[in-house]
Each structure stands twice: as structure tokens, then as C-alpha cells.
Protein backbone atom coordinates (compact mmCIF):
# COMPACT_ATOMS: atom_id res chain seq x y z
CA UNK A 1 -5.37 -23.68 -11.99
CA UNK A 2 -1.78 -24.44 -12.83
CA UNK A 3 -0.48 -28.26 -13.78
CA UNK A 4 0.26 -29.90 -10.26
CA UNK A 5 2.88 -32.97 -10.54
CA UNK A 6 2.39 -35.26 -7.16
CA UNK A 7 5.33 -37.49 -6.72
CA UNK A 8 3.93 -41.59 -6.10
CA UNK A 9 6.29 -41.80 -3.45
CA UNK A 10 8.04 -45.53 -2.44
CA UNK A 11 10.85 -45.83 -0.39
CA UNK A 12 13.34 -48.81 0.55
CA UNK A 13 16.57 -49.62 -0.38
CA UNK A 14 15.90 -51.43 -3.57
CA UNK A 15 14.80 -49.04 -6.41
CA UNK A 16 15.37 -48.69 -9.88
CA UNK A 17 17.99 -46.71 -11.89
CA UNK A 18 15.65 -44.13 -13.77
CA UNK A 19 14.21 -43.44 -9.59
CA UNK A 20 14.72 -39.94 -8.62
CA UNK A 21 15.36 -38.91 -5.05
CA UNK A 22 12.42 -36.72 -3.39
CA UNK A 23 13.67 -33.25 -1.80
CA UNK A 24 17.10 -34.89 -0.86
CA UNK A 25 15.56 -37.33 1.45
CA UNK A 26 14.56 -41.29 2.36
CA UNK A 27 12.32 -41.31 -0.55
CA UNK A 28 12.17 -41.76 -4.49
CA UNK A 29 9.64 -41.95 -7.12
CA UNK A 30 9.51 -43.29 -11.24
CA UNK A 31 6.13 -41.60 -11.85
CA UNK A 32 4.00 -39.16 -10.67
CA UNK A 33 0.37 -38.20 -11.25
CA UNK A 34 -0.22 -35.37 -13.44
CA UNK A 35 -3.18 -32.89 -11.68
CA UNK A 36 -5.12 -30.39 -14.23
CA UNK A 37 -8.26 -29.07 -14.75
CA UNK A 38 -10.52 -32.12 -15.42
CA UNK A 39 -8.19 -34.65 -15.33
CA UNK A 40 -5.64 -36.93 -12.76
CA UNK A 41 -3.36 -39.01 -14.89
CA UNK A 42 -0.42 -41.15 -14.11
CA UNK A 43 2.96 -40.40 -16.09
CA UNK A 44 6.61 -40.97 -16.49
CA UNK A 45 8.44 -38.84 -13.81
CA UNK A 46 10.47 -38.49 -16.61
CA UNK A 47 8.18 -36.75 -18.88
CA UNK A 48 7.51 -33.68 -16.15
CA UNK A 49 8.72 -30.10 -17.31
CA UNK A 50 11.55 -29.61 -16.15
CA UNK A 51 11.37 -26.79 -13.40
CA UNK A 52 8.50 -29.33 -11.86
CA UNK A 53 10.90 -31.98 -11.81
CA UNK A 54 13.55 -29.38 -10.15
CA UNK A 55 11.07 -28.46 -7.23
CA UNK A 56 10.34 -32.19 -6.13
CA UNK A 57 14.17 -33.00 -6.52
CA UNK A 58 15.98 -30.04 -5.05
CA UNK A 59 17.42 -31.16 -1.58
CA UNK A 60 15.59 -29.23 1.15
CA UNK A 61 17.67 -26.57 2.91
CA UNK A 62 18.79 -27.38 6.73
CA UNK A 63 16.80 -24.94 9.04
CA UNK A 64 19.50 -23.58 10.64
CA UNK A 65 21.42 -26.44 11.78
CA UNK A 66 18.96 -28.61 11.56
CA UNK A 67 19.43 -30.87 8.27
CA UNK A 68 16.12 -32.14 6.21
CA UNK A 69 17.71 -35.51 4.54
CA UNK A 70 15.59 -37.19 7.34
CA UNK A 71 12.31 -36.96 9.07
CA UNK A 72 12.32 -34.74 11.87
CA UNK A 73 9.98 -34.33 14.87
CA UNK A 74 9.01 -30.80 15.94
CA UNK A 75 7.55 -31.39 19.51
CA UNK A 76 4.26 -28.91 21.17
CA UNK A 77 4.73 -27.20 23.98
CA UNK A 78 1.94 -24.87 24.38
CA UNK A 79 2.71 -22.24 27.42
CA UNK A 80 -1.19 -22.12 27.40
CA UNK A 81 -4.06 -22.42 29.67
CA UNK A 82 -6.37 -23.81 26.77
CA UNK A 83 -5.28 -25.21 24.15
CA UNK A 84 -7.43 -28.14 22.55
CA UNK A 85 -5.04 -31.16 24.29
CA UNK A 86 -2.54 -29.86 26.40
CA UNK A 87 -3.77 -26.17 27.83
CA UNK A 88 -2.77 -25.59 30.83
CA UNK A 89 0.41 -28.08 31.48
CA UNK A 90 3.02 -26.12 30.68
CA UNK A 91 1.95 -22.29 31.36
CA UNK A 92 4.18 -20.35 33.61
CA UNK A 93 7.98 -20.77 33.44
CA UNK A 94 8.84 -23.53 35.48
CA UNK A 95 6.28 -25.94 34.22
CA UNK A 96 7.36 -25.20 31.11
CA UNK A 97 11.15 -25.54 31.37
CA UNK A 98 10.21 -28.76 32.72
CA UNK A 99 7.76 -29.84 29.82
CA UNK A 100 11.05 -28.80 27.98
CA UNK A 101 13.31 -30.83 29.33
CA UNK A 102 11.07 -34.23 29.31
CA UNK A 103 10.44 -33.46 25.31
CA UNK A 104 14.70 -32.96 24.82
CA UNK A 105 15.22 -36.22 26.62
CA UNK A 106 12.85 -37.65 24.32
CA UNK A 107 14.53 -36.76 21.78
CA UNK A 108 12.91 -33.51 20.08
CA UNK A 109 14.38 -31.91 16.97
CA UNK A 110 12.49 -28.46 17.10
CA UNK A 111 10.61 -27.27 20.43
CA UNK A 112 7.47 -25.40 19.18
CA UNK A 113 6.57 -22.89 21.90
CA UNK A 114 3.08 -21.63 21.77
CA UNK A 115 1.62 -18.65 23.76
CA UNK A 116 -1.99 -17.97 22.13
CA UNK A 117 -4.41 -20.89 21.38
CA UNK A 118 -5.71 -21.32 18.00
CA UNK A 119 -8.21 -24.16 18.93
CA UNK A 120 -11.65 -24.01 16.75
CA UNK A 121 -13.51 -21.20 18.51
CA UNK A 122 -10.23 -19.77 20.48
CA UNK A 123 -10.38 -16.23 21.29
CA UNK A 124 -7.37 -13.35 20.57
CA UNK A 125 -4.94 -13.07 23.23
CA UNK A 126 -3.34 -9.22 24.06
CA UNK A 127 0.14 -9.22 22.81
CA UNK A 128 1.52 -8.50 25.46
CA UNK A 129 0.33 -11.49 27.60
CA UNK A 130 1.39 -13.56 24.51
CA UNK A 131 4.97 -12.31 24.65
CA UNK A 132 4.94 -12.78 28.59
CA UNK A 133 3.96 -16.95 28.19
CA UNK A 134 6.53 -17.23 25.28
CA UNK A 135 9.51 -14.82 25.51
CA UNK A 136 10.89 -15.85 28.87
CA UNK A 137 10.37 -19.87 27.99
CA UNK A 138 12.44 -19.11 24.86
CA UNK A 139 15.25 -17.11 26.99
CA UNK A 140 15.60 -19.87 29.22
CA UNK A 141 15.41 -23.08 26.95
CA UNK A 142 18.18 -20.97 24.25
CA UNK A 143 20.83 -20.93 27.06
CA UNK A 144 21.01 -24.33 27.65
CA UNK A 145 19.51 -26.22 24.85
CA UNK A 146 21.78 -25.95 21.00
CA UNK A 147 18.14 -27.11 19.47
CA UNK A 148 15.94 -25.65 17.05
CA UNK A 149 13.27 -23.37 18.69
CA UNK A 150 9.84 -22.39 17.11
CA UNK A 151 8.02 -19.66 17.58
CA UNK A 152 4.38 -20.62 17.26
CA UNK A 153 2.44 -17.15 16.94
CA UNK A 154 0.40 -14.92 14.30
CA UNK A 155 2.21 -11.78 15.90
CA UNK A 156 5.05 -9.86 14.57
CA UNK A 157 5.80 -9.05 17.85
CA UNK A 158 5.49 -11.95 19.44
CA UNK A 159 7.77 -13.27 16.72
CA UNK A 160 10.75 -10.50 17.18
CA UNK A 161 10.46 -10.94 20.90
CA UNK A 162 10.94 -14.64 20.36
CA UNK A 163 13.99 -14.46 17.78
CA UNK A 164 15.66 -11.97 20.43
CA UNK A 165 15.10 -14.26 22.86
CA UNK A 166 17.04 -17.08 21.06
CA UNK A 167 13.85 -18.31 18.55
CA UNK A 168 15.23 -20.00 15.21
CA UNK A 169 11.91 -20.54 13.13
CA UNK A 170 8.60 -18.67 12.86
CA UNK A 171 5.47 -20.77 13.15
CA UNK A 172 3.29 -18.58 11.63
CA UNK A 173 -1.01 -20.40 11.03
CA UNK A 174 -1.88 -17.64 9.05
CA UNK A 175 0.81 -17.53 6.41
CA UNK A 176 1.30 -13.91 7.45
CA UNK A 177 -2.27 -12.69 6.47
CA UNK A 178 -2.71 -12.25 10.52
CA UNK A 179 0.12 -9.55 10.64
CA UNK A 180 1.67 -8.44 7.31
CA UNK A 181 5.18 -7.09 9.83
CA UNK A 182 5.58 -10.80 9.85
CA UNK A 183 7.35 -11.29 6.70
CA UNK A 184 9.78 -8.11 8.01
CA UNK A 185 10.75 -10.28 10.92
CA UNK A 186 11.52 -13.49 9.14
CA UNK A 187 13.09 -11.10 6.33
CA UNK A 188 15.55 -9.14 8.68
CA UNK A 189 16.14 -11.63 11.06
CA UNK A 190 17.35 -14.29 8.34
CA UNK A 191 14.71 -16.59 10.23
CA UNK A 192 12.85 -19.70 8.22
CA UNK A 193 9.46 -19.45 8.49
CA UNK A 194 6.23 -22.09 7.92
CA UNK A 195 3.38 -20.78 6.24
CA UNK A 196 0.01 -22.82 7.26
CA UNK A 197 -3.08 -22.82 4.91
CA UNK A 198 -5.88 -21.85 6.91
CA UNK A 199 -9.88 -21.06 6.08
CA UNK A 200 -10.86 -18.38 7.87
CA UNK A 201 -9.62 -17.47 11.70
CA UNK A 202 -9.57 -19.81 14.63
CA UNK A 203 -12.85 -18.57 16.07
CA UNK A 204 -14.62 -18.72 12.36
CA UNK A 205 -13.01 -21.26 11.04
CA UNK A 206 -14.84 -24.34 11.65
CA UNK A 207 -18.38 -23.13 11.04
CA UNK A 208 -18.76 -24.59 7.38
CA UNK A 209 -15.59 -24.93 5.73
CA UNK A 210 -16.11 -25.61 2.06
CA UNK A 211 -14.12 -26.14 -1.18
CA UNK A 212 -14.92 -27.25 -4.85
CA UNK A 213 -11.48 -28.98 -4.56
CA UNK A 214 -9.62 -28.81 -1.30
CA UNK A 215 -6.20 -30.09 -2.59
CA UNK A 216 -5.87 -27.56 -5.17
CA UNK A 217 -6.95 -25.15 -3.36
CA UNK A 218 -4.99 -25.19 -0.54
CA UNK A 219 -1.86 -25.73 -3.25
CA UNK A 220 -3.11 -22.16 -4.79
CA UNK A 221 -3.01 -20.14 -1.76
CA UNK A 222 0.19 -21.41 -0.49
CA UNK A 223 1.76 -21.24 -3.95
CA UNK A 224 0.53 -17.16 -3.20
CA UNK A 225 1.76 -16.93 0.05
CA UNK A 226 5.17 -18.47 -0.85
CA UNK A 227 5.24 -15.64 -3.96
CA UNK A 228 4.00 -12.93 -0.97
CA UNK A 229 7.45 -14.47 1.18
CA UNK A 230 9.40 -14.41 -1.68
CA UNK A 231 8.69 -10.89 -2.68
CA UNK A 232 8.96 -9.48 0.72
CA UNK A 233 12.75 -10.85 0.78
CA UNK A 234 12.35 -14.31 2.10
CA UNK A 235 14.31 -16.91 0.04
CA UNK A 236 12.34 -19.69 -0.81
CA UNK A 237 15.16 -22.27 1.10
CA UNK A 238 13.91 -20.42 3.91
CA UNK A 239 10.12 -21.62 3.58
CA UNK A 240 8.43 -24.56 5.16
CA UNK A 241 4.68 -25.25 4.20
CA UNK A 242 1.57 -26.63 6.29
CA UNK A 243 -1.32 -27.44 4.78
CA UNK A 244 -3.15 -26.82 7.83
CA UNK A 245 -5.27 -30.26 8.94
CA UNK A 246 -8.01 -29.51 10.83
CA UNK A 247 -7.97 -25.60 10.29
CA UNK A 248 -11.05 -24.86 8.00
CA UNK A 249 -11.44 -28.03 7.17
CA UNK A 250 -14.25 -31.20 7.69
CA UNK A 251 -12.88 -34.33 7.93
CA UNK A 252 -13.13 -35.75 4.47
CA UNK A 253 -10.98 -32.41 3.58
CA UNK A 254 -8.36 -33.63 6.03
CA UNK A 255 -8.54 -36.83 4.07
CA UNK A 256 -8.61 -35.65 0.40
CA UNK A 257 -5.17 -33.35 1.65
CA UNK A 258 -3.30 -36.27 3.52
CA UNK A 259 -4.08 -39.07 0.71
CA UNK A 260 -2.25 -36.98 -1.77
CA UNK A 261 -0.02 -34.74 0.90
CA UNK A 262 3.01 -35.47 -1.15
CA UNK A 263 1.88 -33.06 -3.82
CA UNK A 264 2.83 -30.18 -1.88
CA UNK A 265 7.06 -30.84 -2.50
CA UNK A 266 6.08 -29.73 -6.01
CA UNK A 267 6.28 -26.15 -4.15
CA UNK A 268 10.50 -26.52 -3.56
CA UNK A 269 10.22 -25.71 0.46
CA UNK A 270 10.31 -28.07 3.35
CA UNK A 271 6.39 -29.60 4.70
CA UNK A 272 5.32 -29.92 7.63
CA UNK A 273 2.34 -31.85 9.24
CA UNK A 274 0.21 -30.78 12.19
CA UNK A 275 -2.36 -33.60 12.38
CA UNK A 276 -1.15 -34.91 16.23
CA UNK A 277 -4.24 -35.36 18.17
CA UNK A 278 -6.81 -33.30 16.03
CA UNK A 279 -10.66 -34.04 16.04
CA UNK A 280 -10.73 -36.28 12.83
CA UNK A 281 -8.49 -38.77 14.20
CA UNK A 282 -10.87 -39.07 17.09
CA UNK A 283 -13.72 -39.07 15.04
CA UNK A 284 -12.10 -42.38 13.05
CA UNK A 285 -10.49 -43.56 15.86
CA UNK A 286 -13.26 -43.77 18.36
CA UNK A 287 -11.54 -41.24 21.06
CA UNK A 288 -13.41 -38.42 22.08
CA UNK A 289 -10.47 -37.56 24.49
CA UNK A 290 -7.61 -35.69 23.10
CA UNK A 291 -5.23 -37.38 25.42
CA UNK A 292 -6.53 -41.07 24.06
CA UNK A 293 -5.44 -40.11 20.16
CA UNK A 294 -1.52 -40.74 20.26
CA UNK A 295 -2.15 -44.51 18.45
CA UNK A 296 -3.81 -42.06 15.64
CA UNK A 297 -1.79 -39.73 15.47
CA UNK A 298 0.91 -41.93 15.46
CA UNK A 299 -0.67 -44.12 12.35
CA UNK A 300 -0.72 -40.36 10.66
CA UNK A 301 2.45 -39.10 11.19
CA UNK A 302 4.13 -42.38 9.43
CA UNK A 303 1.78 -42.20 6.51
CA UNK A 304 3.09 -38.48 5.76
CA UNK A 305 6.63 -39.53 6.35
CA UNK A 306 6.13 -42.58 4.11
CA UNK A 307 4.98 -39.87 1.35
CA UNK A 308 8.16 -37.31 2.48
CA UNK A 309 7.40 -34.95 4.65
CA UNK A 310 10.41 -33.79 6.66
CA UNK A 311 8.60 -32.23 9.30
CA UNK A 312 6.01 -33.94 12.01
CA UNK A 313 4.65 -31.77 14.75
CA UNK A 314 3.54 -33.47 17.68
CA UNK A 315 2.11 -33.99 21.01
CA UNK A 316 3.44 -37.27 22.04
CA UNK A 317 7.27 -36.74 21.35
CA UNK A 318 8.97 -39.97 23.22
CA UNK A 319 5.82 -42.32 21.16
CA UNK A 320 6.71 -40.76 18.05
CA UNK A 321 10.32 -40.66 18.16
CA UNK A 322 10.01 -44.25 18.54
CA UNK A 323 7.87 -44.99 15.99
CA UNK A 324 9.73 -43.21 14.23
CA UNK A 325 12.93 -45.06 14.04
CA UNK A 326 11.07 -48.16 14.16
CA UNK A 327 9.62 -47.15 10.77
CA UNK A 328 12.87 -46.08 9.22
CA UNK A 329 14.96 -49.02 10.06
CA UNK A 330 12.02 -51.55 8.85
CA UNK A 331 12.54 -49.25 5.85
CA UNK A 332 16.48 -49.55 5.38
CA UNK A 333 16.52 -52.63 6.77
CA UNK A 334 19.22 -51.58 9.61
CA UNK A 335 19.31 -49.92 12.96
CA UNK A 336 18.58 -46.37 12.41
């Protein structure tokens, strides 16, 4: 296992001179704690090597047009008959385009169109019937909407249909081990692309997920998928990272990896979080109904944000957005 330097993230507008800004954005840090085999220490930030120290400062590359130096809300819309929270409510076109429309108006940065479930237990869908729930929805939202549009498939073809049709960011869950042509899209389409750690596929994955440590771990393998992106001709400005909550993992994993979430900037790309509405929060929230988690998933979201991540993916967009801004102005102490 390599050295991993996580960032003790604060935030505010009152910080000392020796702070250094986190990935460009609303956060800073003096220290960080120093991860190796056998031992979790607390140190100077100034006493990291200095390509660490490089990694967790380096502003984050826009995505497209989409600038990082704040937190941004990518907002589900899942052209699905069964997905975990929302299947069913926005399959078929016009449903869809209007599930579009209320999450624009609510103020979405990124609209993450999904046409395959990957739910615990999910089964494959044909490509083609993929493409069909996702290509059209992306046609018509592109020619009316300047936004950010996600592609949220394991496909290559799925994904090339999409960025024809006007998609701007490949959502891939299984870092491109799904489909290896993956990496060819995002490479010759100039696309960004989020790799997601994930044990095992969505029909295996929760059977008995297990790890000697989960946050290293999950570091390794996307440190190795980020090298695989890299290789293939991706840049690395061009990566975003997921560490996958609630895909092969119970929900003390979910814990260990959002406690200590700000670790993964020490990889140089952009994070994103995909906790909104997941079983754990129900578990510790006391909501066995997917639709009763938004207070949760709100509490979540803000936690990540409050360590830097620039990226929150969500079902409740209008709840979030305000929370959101709520958060940041308490933060800066002025209207957002």
C-alpha cells in the first residue's frame, strides 16, 4: 500500500496564513493525517511530499463548462422502470422531458440520465433497449437545455449514442471494467468521465461484501483505474472519482469511506458522491421507504461537501439545492 495523505478539511472565512486551499475550492486545511501500513498519524500539511501536496492543491478542471471552485449538484433522472427509488417515473420520453424540466427549474448543474438499473440484485438490460430509454431523452434535453448532461451507463454504446446525442460526461459504475470500448469513447470524444469503485456486479454485489480495510482499498483500485484512463488517453483533468456507497459495501463500509471521504482528492481528479437515498441511510435513519430518506440524504450530502467534494448526485434536487446554499452562506457568512 502506498502513503495516503487525507486533508483535515475546515472551511470559513477566517483561516490561517500557512492554510492551503483544497482542489481550488471553499475549503482549506493546515494538517492532514498521514495513512500507511500500520499506522494513522496527524502531520504538518506542510511536511507532505511534495507531488501529494500538488494533488490535494491543484484546482479541479471545469467539466466542460461547468466550473468545480464550488459544490455542484448532479440531479437522477433514471428513464427506468425499476430503479431502487425512482423506477418507473420518468421512463418514456415525455415523462422524462418533464422530470427534466422540474429538476432545471430546481436548479440542477448536471442531469444524470440513466437507462439500465444497477440496484442490488438488478438484472442486464439489452443494449439496445438501453440506448432507446436514454438516447432520445438526451436529444431532446441537448436542444434546449446549455447544461451539463450525464450519461449514466456501463455500455460503450450506450455511451457513444449518448455523446452523439448531445451527452457531456460518462457515468460509468464500473470504472470501465464492464466494457473496456469505454475508455475509447471518453478518449475520442474528449468526454470527462467518473470512475465508481464497485465490488463485484449489481446482481452479486451485495451478497457479502468484505475488506481487510475498505478505505484503502477502494483508494487502490481507483488509483488503478485512473492509471488504466490515463494510459488509454484520458487526461487525468478529465477524471472524476466515486467511491461507490452502497455498491459492495455493508453499512459500516459506507461509514469507514464517508468519515474519511476527503482522502480521495489526494488522487488530483474531481469526487463525486452517490449516497442520495441508499439503504444505510434508511437503516440509521429509521425509513424503510426510499422516498422518506431525503432528511438523510440531505445530512450526507453536506457532510461530504463540508470535507470537499465538488460533486453531489441526488434524488431530491430542489431540497438539496437549498440546503445547499443554506450551508454555504452560513459558511461565508453572506448570501450565496
Amino acid at each position: 500500500m502506498s502513503v495516503l495523505y487525507r486533508p483535515l478539511v475546515q472551511s470559513g472565512p477566517v483561516r490561517p496564513e500557512s492554510a492551503l486551499t483544497l482542489a481550488g475550492g471553499w475549503c482549506w486545511f493546515t494538517h492532514v493525517e498521514r495513512i500507511a501500513p500500520g499506522t494513522r498519524e496527524v502531520i504538518e500539511a506542510r511536511d507532505m511530499p511534495g507531488e501529494a501536496r500538488r494533488r490535494l492543491t491543484a484546482p479541479r478542471a471545469p467539466l466542460g463548462q461547468l466550473t468545480l471552485d464550488r459544490p455542484r449538484i448532479m440531479a437522477i433522472l433514471n428513464t427506468t422502470p425499476d430503479s431502487f427509488s425512482d423506477g418507473g417515473l420518468h421512463d418514456g420520453e415525455q415523462k422524462a422531458a418533464e422530470g427534466a424540466h422540474a429538476l432545471i427549474e430546481a436548479g440542477a448543474d448536471i442531469l444524470d440520465i440513466g437507462g439500465e438499473s444497477t440496484r442490488p440484485g438488478a438484472s442486464p438490460v439489452a443494449l439496445e433497449e438501453e440506448t432507446a430509454r436514454t438516447e432520445p431523452v438526451i436529444a431532446a434535453l441537448a436542444a434546449r437545455w446549455p447544461g451539463l448532461i450525464s450519461i449514466d451507463t456501463r455500455n460503450a454504446p450506450v455511451a457513444l449514442a449518448a455523446a452523439r446525442a448531445g451527452a457531456g460526461l460518462l457515468n460509468d459504475v464500473s470504472a470501465m471494467l464492464h466494457d473496456p470500448e469505454m475508455a475509447e469513447v471518453a478518449r475520442a470524444r474528449a468526454l470527462p468521465i467518473c470512475l465508481m469503485h464497485s465490488q463485484g456486479d449489481p446482481q452479486t454485489m451485495q451478497a457479502d461484501p468484505r475488506y481487510d480495510d475498505v478505505l484503502c482499498e477502494v483508494y487502490a483500485h481507483l488509483e488503478e483505474r485512473v492509471a488504466a484512463a490515463v494510459a488509454a488517453g484520458i487526461a487525468r483533468e478529465r477524471i472524476v472519482v466515486d467511491p461507490g456507497i452502497g455498491f459492495g459495501k455493508t453499512l459500516e463500509h459506507n461509514l469507514a469511506l464517508l468519515a474519511r471521504i476527503s482522502v480521495f482528492h489526494g488522487l488530483g481528479c474531481a469526487i463525486l458522491l452517490g449516497a442520495s437515498r441508499k439503504r444505510f441511510i434508511g437503516t440509521l435513519g429509521g425509513a424503510p421507504d426510499a422516498a422518506d430518506r431525503m432528511p438523510g440524504s440531505i445530512a450526507v450530502a453536506l457532510a461530504c461537501i463540508a470535507q470537499g467534494v465538488q460533486i453531489v448526485r441526488v434524488h431530491d434536487m430542489a431540497a438539496t439545492r437549498q440546503a445547499v446554499t443554506l450551508w454555504q452562506s452560513s459558511i461565508d457568512g453572506e448570501a450565496s
